[in-house]
N, C-alpha and C. Protein backbone atom coordinates (compact mmCIF):
# COMPACT_ATOMS: atom_id res chain seq x y z
N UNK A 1 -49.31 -53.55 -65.62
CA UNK A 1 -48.40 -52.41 -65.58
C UNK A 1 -47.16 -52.67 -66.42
N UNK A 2 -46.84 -53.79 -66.76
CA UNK A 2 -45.42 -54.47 -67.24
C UNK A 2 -45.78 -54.24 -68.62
N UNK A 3 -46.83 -54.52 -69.10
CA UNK A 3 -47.31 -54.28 -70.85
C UNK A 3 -47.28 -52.80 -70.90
N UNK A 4 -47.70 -52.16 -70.08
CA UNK A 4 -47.85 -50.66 -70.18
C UNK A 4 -47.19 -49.93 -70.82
N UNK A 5 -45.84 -49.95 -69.18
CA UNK A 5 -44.87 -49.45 -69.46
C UNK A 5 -43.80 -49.94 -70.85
N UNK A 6 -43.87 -51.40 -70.84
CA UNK A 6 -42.98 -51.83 -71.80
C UNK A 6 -43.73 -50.95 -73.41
N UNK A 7 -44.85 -50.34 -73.24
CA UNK A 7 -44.89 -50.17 -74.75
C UNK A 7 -44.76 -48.46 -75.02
N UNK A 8 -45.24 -48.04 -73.45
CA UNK A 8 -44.86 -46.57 -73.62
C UNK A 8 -44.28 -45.64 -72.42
N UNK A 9 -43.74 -46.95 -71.69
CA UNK A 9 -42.31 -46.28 -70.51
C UNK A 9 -40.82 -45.94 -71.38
N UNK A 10 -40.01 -45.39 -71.07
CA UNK A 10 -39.26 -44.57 -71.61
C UNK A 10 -39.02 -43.25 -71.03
N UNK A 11 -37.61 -42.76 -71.03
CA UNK A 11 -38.23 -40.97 -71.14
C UNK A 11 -38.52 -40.30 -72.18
N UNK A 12 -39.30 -40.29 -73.26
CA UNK A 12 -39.54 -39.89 -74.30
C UNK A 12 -40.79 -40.63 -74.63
N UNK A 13 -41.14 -41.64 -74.70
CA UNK A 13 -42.49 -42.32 -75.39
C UNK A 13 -43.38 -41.67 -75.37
N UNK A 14 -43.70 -41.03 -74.16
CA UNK A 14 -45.66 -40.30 -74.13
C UNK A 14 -44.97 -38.70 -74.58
N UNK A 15 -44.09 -37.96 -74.30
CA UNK A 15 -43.84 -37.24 -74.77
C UNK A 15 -43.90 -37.08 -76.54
N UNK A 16 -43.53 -37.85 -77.42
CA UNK A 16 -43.62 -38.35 -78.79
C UNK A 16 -45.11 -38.71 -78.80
N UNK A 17 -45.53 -39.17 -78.13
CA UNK A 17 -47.37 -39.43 -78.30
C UNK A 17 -47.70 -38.36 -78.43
N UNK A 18 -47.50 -37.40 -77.07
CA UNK A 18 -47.86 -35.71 -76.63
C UNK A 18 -47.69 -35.10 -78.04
N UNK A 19 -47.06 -35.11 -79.03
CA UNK A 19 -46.79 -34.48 -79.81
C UNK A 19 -47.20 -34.17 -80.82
N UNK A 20 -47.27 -35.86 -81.03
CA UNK A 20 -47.56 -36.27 -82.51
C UNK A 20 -49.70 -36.38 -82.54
N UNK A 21 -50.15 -36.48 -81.01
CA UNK A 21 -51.21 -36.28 -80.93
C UNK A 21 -52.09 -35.18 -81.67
N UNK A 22 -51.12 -33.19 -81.62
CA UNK A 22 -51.62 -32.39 -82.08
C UNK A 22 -50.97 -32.72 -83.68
N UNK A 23 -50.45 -33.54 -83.95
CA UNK A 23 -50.73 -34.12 -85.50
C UNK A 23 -49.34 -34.71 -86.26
N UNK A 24 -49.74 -35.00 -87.53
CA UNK A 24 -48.19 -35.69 -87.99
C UNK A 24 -46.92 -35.00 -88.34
N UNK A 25 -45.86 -35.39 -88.14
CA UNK A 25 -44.77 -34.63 -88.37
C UNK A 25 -43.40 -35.23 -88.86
N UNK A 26 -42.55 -35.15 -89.23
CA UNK A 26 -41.25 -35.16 -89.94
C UNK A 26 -40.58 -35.76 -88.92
N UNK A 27 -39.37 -36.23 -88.87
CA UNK A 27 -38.26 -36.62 -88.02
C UNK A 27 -37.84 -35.59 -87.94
N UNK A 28 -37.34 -34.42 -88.69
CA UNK A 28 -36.78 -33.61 -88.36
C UNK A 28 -37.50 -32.22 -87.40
N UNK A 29 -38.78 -32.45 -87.58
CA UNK A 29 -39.94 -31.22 -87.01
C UNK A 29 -39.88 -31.76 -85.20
N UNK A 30 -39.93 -33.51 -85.39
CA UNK A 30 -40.04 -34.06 -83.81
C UNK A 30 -38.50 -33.70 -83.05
N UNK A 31 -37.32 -33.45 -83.72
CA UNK A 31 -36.20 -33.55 -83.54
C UNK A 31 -36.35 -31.51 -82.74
N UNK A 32 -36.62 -31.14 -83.39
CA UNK A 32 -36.84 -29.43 -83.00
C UNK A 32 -37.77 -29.60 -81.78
N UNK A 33 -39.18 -30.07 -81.75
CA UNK A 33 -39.53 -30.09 -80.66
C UNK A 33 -39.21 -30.38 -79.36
N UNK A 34 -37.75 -31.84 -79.41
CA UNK A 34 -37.13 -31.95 -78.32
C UNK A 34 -35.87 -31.89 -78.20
N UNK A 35 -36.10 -30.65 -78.19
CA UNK A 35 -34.37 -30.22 -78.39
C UNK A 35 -33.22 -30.94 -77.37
N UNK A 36 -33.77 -31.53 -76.41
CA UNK A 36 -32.66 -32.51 -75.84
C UNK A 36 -32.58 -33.86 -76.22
N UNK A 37 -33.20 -34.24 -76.59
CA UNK A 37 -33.18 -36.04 -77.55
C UNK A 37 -32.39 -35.83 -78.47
N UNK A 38 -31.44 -36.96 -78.56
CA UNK A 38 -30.15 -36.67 -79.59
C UNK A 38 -31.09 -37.57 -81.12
N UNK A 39 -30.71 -37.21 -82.06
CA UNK A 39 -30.96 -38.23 -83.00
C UNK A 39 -31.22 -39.74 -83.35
N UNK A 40 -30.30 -40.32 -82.47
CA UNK A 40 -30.39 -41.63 -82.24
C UNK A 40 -31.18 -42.66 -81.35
N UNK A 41 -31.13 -41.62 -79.89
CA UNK A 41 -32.74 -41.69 -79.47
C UNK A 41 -33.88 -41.56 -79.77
N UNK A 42 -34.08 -40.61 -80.44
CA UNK A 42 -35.37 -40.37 -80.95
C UNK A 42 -35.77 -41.40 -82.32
N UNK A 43 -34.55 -41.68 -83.10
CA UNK A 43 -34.69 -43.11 -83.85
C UNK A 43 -35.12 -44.28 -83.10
N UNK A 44 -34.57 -44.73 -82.13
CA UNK A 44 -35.20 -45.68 -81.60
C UNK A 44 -36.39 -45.66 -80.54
N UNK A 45 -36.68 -44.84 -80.17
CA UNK A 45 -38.05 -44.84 -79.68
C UNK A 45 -39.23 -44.77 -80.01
N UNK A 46 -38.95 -43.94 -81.50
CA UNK A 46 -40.17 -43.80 -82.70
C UNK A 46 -39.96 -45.98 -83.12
N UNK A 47 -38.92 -46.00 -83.41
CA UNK A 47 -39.02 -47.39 -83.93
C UNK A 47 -39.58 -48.34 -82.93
N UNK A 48 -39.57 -48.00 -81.40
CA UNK A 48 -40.68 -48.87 -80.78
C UNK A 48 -41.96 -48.34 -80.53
N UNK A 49 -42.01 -47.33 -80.60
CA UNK A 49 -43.76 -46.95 -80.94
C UNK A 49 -44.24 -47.90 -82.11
N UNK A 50 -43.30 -47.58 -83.00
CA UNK A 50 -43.81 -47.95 -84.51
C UNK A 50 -44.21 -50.10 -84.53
N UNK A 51 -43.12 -50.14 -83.97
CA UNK A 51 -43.33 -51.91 -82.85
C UNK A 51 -44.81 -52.09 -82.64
N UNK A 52 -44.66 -51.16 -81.83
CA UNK A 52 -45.31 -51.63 -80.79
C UNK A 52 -47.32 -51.12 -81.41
N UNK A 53 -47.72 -50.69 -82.91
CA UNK A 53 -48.51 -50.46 -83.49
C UNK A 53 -49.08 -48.89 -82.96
N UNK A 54 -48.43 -48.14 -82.04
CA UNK A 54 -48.80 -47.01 -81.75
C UNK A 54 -48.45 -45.85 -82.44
N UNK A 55 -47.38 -45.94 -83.51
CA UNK A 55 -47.20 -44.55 -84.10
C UNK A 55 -46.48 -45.72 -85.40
N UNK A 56 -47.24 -44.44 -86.79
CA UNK A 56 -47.28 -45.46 -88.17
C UNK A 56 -46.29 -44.35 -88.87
N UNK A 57 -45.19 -44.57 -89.61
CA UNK A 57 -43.88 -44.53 -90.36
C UNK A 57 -44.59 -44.21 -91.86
N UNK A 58 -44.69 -42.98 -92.27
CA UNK A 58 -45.10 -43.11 -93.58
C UNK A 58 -43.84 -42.55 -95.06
N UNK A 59 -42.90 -43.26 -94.96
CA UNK A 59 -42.59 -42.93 -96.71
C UNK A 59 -42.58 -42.22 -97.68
N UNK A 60 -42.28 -40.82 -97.60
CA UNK A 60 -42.93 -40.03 -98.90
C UNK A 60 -42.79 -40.05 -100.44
N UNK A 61 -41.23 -40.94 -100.76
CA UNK A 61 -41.19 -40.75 -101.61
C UNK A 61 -39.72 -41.67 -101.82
N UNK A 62 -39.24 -41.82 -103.04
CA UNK A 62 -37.79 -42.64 -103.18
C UNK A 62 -37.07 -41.99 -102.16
N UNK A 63 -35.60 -42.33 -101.34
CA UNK A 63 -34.76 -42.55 -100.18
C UNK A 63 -34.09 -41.36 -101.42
N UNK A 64 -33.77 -40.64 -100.39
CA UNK A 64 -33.90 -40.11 -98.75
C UNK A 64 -34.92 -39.01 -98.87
N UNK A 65 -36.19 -39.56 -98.99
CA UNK A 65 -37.29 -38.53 -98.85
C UNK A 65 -37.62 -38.71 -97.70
N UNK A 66 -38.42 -37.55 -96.96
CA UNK A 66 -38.44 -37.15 -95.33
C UNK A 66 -39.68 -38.55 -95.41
N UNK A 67 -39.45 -38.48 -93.88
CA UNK A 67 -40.66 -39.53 -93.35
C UNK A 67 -41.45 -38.89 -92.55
N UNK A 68 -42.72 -39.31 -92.83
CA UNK A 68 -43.85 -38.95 -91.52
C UNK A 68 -44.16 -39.43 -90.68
N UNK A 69 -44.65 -39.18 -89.38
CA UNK A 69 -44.81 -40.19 -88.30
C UNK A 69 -46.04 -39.53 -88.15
N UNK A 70 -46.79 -40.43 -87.32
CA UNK A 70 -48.63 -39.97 -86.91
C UNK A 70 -48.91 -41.24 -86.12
N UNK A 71 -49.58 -41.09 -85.09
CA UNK A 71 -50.03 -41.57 -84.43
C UNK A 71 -51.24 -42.68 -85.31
N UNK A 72 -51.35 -43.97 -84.94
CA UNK A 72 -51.90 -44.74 -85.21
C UNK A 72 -53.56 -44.81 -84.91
N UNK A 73 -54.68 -45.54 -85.62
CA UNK A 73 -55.50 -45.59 -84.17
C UNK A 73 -55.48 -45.86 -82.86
N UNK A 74 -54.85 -47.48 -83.28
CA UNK A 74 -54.75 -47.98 -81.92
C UNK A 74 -53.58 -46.99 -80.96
N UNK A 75 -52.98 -46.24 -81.24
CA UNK A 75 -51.95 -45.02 -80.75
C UNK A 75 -52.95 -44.38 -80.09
N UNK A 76 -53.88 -43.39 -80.26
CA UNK A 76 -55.09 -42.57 -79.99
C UNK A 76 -55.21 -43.03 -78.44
N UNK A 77 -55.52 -44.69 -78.54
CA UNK A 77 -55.90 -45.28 -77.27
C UNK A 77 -55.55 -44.93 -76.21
N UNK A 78 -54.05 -44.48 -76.24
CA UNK A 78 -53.59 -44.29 -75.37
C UNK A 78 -53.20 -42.36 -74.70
N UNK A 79 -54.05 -41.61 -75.22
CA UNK A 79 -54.02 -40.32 -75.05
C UNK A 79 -54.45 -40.35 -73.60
N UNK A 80 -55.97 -40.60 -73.49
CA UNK A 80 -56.34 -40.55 -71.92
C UNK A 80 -55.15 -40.42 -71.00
N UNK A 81 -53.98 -41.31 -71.41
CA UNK A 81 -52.75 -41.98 -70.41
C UNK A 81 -52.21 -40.54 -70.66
N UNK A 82 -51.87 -40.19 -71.75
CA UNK A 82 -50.51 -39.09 -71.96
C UNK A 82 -51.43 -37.57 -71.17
N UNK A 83 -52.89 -37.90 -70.86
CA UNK A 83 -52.94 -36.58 -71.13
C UNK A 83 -53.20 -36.20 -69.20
N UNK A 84 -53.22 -37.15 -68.75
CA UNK A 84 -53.49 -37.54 -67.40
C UNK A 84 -52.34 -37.09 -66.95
N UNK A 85 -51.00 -38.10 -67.37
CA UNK A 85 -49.71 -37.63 -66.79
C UNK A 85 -49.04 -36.37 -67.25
N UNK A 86 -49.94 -35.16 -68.25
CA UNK A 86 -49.68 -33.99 -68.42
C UNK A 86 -50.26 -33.37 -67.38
N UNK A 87 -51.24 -33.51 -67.14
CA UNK A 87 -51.91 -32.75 -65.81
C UNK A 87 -51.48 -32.86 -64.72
N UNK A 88 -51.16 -34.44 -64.52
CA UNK A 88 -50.15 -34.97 -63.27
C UNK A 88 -48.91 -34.32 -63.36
N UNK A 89 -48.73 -33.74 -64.09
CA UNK A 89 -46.87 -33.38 -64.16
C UNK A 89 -47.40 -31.86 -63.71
N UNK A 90 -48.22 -30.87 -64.34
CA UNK A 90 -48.19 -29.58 -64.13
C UNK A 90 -48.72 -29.32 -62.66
N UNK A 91 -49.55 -30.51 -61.38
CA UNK A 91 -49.44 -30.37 -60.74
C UNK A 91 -48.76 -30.07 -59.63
N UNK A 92 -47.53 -31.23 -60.14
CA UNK A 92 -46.63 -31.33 -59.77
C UNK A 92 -45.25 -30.37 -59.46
N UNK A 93 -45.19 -29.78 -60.44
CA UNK A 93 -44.46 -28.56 -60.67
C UNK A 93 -44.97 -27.88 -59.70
N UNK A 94 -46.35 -27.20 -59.86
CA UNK A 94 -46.90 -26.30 -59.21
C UNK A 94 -47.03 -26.63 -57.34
N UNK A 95 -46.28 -27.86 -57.19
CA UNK A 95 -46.95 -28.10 -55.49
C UNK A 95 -45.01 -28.01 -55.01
N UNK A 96 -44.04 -28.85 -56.03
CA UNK A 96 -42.71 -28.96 -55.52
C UNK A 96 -41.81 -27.85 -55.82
N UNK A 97 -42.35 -26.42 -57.11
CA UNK A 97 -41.50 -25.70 -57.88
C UNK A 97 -42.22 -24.36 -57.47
N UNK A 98 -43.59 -24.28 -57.29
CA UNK A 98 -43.96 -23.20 -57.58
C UNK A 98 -44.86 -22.98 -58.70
N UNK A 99 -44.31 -23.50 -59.76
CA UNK A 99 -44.86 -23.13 -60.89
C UNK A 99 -45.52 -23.92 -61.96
N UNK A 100 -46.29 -23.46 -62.59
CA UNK A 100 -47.47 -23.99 -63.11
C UNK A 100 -47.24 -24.53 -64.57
N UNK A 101 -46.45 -23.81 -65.31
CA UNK A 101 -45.80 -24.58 -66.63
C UNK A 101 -44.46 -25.32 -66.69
N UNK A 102 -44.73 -25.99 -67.77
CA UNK A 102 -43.08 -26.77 -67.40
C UNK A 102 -41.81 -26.16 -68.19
N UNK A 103 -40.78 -26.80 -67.99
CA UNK A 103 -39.67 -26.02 -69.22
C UNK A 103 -40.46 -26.23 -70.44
N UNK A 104 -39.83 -24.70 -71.13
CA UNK A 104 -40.28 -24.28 -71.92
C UNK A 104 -39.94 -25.37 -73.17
N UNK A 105 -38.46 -26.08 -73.14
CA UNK A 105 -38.12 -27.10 -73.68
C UNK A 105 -39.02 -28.16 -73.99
N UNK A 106 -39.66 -28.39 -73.26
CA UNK A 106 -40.43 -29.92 -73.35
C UNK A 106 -42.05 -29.29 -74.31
N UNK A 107 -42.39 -28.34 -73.88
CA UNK A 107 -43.36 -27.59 -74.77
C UNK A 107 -44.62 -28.62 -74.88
N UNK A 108 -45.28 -28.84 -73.32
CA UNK A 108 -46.41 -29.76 -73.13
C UNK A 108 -47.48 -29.55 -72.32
N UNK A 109 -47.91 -28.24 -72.95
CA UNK A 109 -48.34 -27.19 -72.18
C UNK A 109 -49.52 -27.48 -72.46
N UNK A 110 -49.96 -27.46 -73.86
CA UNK A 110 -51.24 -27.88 -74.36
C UNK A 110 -52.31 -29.16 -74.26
N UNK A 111 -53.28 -28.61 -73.71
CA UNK A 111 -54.41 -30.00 -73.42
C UNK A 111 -54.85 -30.86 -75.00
N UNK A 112 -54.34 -32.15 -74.89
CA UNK A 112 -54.97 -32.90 -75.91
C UNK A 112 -56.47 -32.81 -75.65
N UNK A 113 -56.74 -32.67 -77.54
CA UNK A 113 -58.34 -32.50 -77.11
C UNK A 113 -58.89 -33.65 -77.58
């Protein structure tokens, strides 16, 4: 459980998996999707995904060209996990809230396929 979490506990890690699962995206595209993660968070949590071999940093071009992020293979591995605690979460809602989707904010509505 200690490897687990250390590689994708956080409040943000599986969420950034969740994301980048339906495919690759910009710093600035992941930055819109969570509109409450400040910049600097979201820098360092991509940089321990990126650690930790689960999400790969791609370069487009001479500085300051945008960067891409995408999930790795060995990243993939770990969907089963993200997609479990999506279902686990909308249960959840639905047994303590009432309701069946989550804020509209977090936008993790969609089943990884």
């Amino acid at each position: 459980m200690a490897a687990a979490f250390a590689a994708i506990g956080g409040k943000w890690k599986l969420t950034l998996v969740y994301w980048l699962a339906h495919g690759e995206c910009h710093f600035a595209g992941l930055r819109r999707l969570g509109a409450p993660i400040t910049p600097k968070v979201l820098a360092e949590q991509l940089r321990e995904l990126e650690a930790d071999g689960l999400v790969e940093r791609i370069v487009t071009g001479p500085i300051p060209a945008p960067v891409i992020y995408r999930l790795t293979s060995y990243g993939t591995t770990v969907l089963p996990v993200v997609e479990g605690v999506r279902v686990w979460g909308e249960a959840h809602l639905q047994r303590t809230h009432g309701q069946a989707t989550p804020d509209e904010s977090m936008r993790c509505t969609h089943a990884i396929a």
